[in-house]
C-alpha atoms as a PDB file:
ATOM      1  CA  UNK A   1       1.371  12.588 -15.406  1.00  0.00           C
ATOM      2  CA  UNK A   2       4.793  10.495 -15.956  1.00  0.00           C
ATOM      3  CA  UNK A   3       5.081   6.856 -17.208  1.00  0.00           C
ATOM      4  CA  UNK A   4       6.011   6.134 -14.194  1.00  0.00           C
ATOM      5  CA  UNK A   5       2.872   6.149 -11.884  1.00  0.00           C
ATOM      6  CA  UNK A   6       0.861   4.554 -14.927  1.00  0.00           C
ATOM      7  CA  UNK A   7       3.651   1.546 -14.132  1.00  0.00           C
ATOM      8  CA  UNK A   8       2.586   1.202 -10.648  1.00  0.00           C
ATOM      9  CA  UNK A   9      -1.188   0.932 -11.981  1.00  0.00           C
ATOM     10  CA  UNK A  10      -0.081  -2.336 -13.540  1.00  0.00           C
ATOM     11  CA  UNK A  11       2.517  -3.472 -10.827  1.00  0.00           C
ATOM     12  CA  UNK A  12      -0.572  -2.884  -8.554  1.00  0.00           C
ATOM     13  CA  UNK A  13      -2.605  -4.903 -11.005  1.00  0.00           C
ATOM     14  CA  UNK A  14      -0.047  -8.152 -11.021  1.00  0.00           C
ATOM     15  CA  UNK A  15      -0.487  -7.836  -7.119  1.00  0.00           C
ATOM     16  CA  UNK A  16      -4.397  -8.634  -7.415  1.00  0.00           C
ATOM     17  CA  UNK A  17      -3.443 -11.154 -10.041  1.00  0.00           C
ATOM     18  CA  UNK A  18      -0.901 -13.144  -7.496  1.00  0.00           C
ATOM     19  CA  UNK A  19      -2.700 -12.746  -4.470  1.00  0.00           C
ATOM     20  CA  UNK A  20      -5.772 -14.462  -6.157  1.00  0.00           C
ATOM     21  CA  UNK A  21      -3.602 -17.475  -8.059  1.00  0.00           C
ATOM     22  CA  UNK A  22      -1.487 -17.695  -4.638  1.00  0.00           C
ATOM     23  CA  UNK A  23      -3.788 -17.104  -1.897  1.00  0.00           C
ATOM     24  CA  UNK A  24      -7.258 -17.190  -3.361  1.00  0.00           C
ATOM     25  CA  UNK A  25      -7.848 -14.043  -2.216  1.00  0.00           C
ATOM     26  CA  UNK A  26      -9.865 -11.203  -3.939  1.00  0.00           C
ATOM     27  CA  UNK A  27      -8.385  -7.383  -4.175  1.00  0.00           C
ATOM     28  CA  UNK A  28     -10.985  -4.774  -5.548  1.00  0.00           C
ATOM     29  CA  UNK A  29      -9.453  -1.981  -5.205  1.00  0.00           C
ATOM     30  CA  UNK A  30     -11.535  -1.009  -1.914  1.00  0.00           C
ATOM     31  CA  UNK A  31      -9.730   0.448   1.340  1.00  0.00           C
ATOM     32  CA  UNK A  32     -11.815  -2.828   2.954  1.00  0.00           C
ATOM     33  CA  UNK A  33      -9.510  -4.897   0.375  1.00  0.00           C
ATOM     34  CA  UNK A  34      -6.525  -3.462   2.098  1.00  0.00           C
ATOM     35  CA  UNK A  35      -7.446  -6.189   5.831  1.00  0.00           C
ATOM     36  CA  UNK A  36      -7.346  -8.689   2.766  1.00  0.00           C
ATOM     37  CA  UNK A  37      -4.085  -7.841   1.876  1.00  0.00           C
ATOM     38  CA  UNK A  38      -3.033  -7.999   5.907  1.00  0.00           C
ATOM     39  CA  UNK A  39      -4.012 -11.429   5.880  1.00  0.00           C
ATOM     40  CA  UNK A  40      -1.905 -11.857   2.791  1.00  0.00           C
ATOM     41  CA  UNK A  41       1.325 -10.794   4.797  1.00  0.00           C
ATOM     42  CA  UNK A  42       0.473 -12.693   7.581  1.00  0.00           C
ATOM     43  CA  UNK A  43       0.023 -15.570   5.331  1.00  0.00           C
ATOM     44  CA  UNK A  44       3.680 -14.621   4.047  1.00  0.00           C
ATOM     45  CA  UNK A  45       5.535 -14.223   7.261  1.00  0.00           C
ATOM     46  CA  UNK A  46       3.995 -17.604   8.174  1.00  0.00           C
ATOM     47  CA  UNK A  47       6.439 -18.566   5.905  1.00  0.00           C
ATOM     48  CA  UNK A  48       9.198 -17.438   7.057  1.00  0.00           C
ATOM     49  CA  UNK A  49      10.623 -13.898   7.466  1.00  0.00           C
ATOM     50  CA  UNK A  50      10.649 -12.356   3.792  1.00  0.00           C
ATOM     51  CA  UNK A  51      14.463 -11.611   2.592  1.00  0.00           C
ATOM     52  CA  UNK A  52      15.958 -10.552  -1.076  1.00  0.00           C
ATOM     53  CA  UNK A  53      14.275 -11.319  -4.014  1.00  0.00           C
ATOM     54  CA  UNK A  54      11.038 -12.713  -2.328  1.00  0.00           C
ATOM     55  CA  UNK A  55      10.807  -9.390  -0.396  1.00  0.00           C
ATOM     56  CA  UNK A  56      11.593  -6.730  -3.112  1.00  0.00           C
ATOM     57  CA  UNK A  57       8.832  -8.831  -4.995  1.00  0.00           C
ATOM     58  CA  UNK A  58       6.188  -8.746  -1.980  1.00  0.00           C
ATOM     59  CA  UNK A  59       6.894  -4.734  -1.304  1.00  0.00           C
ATOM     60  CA  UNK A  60       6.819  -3.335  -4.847  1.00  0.00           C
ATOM     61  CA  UNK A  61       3.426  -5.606  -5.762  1.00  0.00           C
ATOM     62  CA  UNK A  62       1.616  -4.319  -1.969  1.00  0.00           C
ATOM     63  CA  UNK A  63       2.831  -0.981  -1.978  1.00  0.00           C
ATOM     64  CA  UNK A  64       1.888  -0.394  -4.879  1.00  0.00           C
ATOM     65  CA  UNK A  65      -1.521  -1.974  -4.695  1.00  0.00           C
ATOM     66  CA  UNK A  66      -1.976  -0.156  -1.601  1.00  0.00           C
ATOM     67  CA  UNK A  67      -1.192   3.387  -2.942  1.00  0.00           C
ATOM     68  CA  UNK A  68      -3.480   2.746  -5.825  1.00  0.00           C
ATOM     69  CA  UNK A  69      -6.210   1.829  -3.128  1.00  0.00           C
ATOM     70  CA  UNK A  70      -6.138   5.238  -2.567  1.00  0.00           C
ATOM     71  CA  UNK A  71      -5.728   6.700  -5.781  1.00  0.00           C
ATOM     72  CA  UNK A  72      -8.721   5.249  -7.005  1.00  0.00           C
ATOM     73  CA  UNK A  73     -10.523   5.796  -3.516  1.00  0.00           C
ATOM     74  CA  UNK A  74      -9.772   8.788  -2.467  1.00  0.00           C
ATOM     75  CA  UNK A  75      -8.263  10.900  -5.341  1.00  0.00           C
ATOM     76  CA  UNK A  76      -4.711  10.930  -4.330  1.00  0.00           C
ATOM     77  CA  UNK A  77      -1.784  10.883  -6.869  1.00  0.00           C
ATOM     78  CA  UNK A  78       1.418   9.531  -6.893  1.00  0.00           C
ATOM     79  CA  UNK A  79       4.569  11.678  -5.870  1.00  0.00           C
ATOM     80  CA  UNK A  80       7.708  11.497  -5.557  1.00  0.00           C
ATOM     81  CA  UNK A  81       9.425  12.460  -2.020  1.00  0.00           C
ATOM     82  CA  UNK A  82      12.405  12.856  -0.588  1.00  0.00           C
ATOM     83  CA  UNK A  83      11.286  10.894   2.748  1.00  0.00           C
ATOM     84  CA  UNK A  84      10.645   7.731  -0.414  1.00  0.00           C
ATOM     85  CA  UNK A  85      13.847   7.530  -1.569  1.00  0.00           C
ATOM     86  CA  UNK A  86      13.671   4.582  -3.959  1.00  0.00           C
ATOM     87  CA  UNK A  87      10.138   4.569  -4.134  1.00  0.00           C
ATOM     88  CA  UNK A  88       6.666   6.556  -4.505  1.00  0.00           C
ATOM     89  CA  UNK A  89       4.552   8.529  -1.888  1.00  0.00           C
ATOM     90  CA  UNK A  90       0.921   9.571  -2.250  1.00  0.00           C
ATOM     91  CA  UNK A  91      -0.625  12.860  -2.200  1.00  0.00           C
ATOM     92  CA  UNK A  92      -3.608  12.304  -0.420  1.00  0.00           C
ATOM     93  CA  UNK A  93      -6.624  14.983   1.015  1.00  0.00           C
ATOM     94  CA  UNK A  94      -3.598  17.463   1.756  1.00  0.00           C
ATOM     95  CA  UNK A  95      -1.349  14.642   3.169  1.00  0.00           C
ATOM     96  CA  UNK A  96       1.367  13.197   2.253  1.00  0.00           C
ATOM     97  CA  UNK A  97       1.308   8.872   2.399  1.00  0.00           C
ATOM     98  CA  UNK A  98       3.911   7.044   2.294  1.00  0.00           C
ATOM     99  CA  UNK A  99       2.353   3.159   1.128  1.00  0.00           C
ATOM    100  CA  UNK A 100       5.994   1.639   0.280  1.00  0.00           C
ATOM    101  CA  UNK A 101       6.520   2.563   3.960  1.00  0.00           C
ATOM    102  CA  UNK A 102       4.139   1.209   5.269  1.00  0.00           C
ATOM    103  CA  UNK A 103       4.171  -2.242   3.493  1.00  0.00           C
ATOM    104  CA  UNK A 104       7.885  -2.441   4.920  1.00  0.00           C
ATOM    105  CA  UNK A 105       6.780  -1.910   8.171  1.00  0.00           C
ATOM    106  CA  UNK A 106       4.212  -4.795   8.050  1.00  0.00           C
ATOM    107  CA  UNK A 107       6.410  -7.439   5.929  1.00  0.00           C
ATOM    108  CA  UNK A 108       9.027  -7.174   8.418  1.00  0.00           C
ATOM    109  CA  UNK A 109       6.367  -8.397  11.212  1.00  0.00           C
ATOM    110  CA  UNK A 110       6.334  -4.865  13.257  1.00  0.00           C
ATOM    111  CA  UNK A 111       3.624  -4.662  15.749  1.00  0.00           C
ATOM    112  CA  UNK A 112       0.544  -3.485  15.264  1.00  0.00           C
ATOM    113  CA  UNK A 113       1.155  -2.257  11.399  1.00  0.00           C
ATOM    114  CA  UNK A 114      -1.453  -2.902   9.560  1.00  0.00           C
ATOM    115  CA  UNK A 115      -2.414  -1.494   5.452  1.00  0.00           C
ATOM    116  CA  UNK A 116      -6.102  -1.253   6.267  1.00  0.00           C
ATOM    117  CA  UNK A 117      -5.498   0.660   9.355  1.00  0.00           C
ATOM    118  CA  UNK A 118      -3.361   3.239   6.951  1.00  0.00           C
ATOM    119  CA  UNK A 119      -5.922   2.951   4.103  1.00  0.00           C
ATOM    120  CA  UNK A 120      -8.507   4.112   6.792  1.00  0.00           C
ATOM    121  CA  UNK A 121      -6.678   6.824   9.124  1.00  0.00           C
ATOM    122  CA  UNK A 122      -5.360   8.698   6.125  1.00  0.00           C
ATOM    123  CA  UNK A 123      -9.319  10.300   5.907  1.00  0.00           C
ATOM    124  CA  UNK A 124      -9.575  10.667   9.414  1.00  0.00           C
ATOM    125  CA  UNK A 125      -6.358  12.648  10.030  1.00  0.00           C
ATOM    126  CA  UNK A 126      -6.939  14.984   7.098  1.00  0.00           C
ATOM    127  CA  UNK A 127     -10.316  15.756   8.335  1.00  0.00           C
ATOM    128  CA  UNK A 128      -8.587  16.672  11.510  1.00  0.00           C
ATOM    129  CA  UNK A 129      -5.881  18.331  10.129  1.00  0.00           C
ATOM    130  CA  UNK A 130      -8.334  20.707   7.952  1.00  0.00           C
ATOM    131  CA  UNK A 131     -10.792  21.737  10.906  1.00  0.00           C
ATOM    132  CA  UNK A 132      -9.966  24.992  12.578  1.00  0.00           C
ATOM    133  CA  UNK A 133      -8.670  24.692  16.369  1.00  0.00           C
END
């Protein structure tokens, strides 16, 4: 394994850290951490839309701490992808995640986005995917 994924380990790490010292909120690494973390960036758009600094900050710290939700949960390992450009995907149960993506999509307020809905479908479509039709 590169440096690099062992990096996002401890980017993912300083996202637990903040979120608790910020928001008094408690990441353990759980896919049930991941509605946690949903409440987080609802707490942050409350703010005011995320822009520059502030938002490079907020998407590496959650995607990362989201794609090392399922690292840790469901065996996945990080990846690079050409559909990530500037960032890592997950290999995941014979899919391919995309947790940078995601957090984008929810930090910019999109409908119905949502990193414990990701955390939990992942599973559900590979189980899916793999049964015979």
């Amino acid at each position: 394994m590169s440096s690099e994924p062992i990096s996002l380990e401890s980017i993912a790490t300083e996202c637990v850290d903040l979120v608790a010292t910020r928001f008094g909120r408690h990441l353990d690494w759980s896919v049930e951490s991941l509605a946690e973390l949903d409440a987080v960036c609802a707490d942050l758009l409350a703010e005011g839309p995320l822009a520059g600094q502030r938002l490079d900050l907020w998407w590496k710290l959650i995607g990362a701490y989201t794609g090392e939700v399922l690292v840790r949960v469901h065996g996945a390992r990080w990846i690079t992808h050409d559909d990530a450009p500037g960032s890592y995907a997950v290999s995941v149960l014979g899919l391919t995640g995309f947790p940078f993506g995601i957090t984008q999509r929810v930090l910019s307020g999109e409908e119905y986005k949502s990193l414990a809905s990701f955390g939990r479908t992942l599973p559900v479509i590979a189980a899916r995917t793999a049964q015979p039709d």
